[in-house]
N, C-alpha and C. Protein backbone atom coordinates (compact mmCIF):
# COMPACT_ATOMS: atom_id res chain seq x y z
N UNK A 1 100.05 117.85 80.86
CA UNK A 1 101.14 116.92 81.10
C UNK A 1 100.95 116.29 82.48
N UNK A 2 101.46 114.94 82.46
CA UNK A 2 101.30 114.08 84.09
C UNK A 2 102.08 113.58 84.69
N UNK A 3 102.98 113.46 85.38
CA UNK A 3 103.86 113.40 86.07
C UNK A 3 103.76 112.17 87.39
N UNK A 4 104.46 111.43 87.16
CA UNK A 4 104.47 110.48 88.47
C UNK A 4 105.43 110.78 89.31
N UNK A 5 105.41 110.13 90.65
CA UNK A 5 106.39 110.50 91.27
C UNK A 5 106.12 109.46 92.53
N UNK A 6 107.15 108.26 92.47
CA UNK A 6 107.19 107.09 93.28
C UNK A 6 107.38 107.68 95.09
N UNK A 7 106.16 107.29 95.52
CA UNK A 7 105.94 107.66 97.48
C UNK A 7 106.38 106.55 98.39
N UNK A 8 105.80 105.36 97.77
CA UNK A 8 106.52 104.30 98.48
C UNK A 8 106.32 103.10 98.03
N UNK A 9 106.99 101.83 98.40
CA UNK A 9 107.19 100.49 97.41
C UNK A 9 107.39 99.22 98.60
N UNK A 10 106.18 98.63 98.45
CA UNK A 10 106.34 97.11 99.33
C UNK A 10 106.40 96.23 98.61
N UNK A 11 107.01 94.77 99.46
CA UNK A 11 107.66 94.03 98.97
C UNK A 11 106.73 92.56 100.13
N UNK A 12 106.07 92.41 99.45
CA UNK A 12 104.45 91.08 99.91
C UNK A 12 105.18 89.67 99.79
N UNK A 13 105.62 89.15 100.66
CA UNK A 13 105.83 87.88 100.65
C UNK A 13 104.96 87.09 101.65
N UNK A 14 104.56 85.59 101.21
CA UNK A 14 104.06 84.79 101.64
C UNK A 14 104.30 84.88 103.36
N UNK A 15 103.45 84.38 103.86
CA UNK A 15 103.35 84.62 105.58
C UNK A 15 102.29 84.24 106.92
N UNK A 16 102.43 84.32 107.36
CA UNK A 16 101.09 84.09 108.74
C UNK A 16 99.74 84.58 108.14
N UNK A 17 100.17 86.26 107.76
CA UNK A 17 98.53 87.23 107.04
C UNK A 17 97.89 86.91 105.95
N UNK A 18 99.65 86.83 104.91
CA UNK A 18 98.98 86.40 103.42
C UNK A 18 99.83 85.29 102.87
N UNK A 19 98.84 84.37 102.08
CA UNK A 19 99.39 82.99 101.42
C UNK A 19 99.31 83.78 99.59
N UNK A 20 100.81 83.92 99.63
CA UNK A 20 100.92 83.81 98.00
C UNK A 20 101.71 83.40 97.29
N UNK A 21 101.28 82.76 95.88
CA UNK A 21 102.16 82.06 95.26
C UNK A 21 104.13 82.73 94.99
N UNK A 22 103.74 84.04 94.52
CA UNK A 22 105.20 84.25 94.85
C UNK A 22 105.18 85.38 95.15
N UNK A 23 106.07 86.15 95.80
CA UNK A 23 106.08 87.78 95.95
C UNK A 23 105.50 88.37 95.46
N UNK A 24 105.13 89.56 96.24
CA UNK A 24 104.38 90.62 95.09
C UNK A 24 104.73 92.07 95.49
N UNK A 25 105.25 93.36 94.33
CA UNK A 25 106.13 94.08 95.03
C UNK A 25 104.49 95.24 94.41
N UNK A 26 104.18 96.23 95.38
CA UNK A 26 103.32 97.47 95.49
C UNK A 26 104.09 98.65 95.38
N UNK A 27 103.73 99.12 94.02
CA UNK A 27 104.28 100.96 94.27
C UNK A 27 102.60 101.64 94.41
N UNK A 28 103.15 102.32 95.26
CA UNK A 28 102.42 103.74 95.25
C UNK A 28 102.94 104.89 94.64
N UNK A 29 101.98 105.68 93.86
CA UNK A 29 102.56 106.50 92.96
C UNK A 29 101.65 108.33 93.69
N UNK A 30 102.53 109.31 93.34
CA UNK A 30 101.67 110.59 93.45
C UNK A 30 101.71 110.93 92.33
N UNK A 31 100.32 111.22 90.97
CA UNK A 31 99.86 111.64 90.12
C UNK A 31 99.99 113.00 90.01
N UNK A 32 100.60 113.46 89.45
CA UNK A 32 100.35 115.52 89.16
C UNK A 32 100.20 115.58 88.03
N UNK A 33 98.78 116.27 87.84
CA UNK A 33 98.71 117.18 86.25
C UNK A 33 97.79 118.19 86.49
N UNK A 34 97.68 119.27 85.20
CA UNK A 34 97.01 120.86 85.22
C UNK A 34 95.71 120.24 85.07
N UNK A 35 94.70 120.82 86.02
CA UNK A 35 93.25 120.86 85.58
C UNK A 35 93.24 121.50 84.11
N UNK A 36 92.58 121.23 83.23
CA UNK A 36 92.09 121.78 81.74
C UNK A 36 90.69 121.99 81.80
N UNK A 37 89.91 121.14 82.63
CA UNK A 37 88.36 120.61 82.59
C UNK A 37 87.35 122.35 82.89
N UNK A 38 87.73 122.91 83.61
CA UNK A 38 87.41 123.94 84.49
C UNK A 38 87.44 124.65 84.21
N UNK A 39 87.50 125.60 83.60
CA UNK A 39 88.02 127.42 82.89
C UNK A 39 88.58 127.98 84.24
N UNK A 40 87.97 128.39 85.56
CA UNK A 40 88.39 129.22 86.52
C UNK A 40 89.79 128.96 87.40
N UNK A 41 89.79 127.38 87.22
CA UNK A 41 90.61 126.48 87.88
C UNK A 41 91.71 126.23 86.59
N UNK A 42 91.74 126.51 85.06
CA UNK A 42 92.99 125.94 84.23
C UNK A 42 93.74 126.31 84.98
N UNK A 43 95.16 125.87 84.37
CA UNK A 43 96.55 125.83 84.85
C UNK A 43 96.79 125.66 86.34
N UNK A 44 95.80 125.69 87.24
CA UNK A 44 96.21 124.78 88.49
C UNK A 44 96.69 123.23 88.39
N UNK A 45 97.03 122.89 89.87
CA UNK A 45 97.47 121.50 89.64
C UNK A 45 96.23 120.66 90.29
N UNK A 46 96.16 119.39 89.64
CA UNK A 46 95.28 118.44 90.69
C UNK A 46 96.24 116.97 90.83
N UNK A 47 95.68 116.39 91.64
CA UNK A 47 97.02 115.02 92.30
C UNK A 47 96.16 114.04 92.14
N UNK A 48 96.52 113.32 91.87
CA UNK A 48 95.67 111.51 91.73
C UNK A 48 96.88 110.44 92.79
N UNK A 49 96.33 109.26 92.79
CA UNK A 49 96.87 108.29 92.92
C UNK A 49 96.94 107.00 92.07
N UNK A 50 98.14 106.52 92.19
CA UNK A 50 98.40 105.37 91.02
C UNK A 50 98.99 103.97 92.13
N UNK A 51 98.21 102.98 92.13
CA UNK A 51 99.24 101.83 92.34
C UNK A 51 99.34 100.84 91.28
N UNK A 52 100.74 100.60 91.09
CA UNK A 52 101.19 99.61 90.61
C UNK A 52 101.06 97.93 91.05
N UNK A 53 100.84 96.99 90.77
CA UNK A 53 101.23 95.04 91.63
C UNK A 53 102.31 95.25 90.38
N UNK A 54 103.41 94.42 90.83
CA UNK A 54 104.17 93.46 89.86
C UNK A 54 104.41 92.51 91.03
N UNK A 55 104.75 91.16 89.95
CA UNK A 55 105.08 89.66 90.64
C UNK A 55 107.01 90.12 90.16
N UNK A 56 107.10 88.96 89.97
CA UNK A 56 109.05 88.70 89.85
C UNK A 56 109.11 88.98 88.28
N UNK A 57 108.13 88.41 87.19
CA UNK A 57 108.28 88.62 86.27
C UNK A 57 107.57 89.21 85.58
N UNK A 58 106.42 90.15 86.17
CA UNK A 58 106.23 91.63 85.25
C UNK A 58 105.08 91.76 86.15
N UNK A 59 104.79 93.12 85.69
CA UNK A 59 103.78 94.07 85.93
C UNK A 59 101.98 93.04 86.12
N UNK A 60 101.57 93.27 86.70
CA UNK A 60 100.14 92.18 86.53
C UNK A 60 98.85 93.14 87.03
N UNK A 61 98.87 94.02 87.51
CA UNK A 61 97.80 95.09 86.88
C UNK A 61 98.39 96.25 87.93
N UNK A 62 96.90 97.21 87.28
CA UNK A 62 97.33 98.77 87.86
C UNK A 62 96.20 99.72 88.19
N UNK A 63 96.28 100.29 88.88
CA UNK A 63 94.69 101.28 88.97
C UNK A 63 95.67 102.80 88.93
N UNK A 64 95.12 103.68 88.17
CA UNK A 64 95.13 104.83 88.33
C UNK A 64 93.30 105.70 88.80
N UNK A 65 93.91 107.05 89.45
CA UNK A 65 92.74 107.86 89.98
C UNK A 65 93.46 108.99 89.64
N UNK A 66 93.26 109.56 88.81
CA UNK A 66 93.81 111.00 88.09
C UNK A 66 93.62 112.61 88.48
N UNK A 67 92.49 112.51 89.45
CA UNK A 67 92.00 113.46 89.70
C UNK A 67 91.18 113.36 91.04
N UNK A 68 92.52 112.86 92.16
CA UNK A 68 91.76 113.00 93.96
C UNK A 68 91.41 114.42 94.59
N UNK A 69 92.61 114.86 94.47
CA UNK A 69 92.52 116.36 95.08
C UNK A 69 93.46 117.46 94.86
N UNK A 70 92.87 118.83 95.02
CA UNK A 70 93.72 119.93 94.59
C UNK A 70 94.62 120.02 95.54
N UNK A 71 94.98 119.03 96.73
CA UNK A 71 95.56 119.12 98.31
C UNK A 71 96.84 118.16 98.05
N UNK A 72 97.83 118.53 97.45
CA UNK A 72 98.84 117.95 98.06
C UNK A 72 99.35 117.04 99.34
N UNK A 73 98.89 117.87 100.18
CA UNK A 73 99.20 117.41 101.40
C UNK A 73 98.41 115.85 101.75
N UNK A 74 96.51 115.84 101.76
CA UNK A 74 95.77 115.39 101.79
C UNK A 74 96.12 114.22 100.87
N UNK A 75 96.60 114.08 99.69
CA UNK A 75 96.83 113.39 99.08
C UNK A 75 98.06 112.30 99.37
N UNK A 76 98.83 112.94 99.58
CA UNK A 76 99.86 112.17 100.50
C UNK A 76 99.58 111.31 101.69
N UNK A 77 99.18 111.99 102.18
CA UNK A 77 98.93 111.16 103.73
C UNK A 77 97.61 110.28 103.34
N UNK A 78 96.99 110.16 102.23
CA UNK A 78 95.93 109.20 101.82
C UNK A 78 96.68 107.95 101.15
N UNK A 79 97.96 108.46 100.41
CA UNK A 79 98.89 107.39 99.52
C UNK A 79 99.63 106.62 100.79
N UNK A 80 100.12 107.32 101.87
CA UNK A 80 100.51 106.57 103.44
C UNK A 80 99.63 105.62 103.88
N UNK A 81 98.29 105.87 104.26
CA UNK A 81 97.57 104.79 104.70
C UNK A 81 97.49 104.13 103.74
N UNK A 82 97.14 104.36 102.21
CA UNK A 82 96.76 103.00 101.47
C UNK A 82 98.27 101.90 101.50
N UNK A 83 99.46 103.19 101.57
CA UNK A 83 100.46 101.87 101.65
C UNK A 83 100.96 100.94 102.78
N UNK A 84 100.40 102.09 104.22
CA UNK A 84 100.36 100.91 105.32
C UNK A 84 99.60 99.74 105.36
N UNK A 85 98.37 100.01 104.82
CA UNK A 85 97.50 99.04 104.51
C UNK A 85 97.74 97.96 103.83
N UNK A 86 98.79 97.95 102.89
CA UNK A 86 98.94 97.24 101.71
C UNK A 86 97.67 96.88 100.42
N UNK A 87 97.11 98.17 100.25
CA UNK A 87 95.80 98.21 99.39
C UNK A 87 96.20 97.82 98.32
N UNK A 88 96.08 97.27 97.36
CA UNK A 88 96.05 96.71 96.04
C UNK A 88 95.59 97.50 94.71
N UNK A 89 96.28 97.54 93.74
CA UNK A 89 94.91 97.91 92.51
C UNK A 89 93.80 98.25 92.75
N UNK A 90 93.44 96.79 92.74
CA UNK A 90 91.62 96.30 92.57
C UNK A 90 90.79 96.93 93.13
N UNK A 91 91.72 96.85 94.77
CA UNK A 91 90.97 98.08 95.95
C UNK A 91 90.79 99.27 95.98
N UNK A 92 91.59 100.13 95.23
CA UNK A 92 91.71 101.01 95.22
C UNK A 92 90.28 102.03 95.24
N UNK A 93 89.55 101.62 94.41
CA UNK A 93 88.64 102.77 94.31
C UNK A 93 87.62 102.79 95.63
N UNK A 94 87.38 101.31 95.71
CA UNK A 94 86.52 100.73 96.77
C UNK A 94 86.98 101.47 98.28
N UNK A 95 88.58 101.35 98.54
CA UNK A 95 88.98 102.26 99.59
C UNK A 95 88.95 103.50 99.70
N UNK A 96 89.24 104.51 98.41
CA UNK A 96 88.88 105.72 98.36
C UNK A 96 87.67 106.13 98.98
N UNK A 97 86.30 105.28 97.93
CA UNK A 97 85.15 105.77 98.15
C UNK A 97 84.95 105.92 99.81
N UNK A 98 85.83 104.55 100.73
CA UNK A 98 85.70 104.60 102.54
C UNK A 98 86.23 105.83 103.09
N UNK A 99 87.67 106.06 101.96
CA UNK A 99 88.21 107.41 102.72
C UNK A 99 87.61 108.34 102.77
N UNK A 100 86.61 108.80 101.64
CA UNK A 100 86.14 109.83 100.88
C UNK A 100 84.51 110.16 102.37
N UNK A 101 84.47 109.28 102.72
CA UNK A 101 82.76 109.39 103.27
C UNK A 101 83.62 109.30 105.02
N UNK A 102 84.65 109.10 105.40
CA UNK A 102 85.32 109.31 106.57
C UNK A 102 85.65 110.90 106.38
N UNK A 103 86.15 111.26 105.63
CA UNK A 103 86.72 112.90 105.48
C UNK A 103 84.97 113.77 105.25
C-alpha cells in the first residue's frame, strides 16, 4: 500500500525570474510504502517523492520516485530544497541524480 502525504505547495506566478502564461501551483508530495522487493528488508518502509504542476484548470503533469530512501528524515529535507528551489516534474530526476552524487 502507498500513501501520500502533502509537505508543501507553491503558487508560480509570472515575474522578474519567471515569464508564464498563467500561474502554476507545485505540490510536493512524501511517498510511503512497504519494501516487498527484498526478502530481509519486507515489511519495512521506503519514502519516494512525488511532485505534482497544475495550471488554474487542471493537473498538466507529474513525476513520481517511489523508492528514494529508507530515511525519513533525509527524505524530507530533500522534498525542502526541491521546494525552495521550485523544481518541477520534468526536473525531478535530473535533480535527484545532483543530490544523489552531492550526498
Amino acid at each position: 500500500m502507498t500513501n501520500m502525504y502533502l509537505e508543501n505547495k507553491l503558487l508560480l506566478e509570472s515575474g522578474e525570474e519567471v515569464d508564464l502564461d498563467c500561474p502554476i501551483e507545485l505540490e510536493y508530495y512524501l511517498v510511503e510504502s512497504e519494501i516487498s522487493a527484498l526478502e530481509e528488508l519486507a515489511g519495512k518502509r521506503i519514502y519516494g517523492i512525488g511532485i505534482i504542476k497544475k495550471t488554474v484548470k487542471e493537473c498538466c503533469e507529474g513525476e513520481l520516485v517511489p523508492d528514494f530512501s529508507c530515511c525519513i528524515t533525509r527524505t524530507k529535507e530533500v522534498l525542502k530544497k526541491l521546494a525552495s528551489n521550485s523544481v518541477t516534474p520534468i526536473a525531478l530526476h535530473s535533480v535527484l541524480e545532483d543530490i544523489i552524487d552531492v550526498y
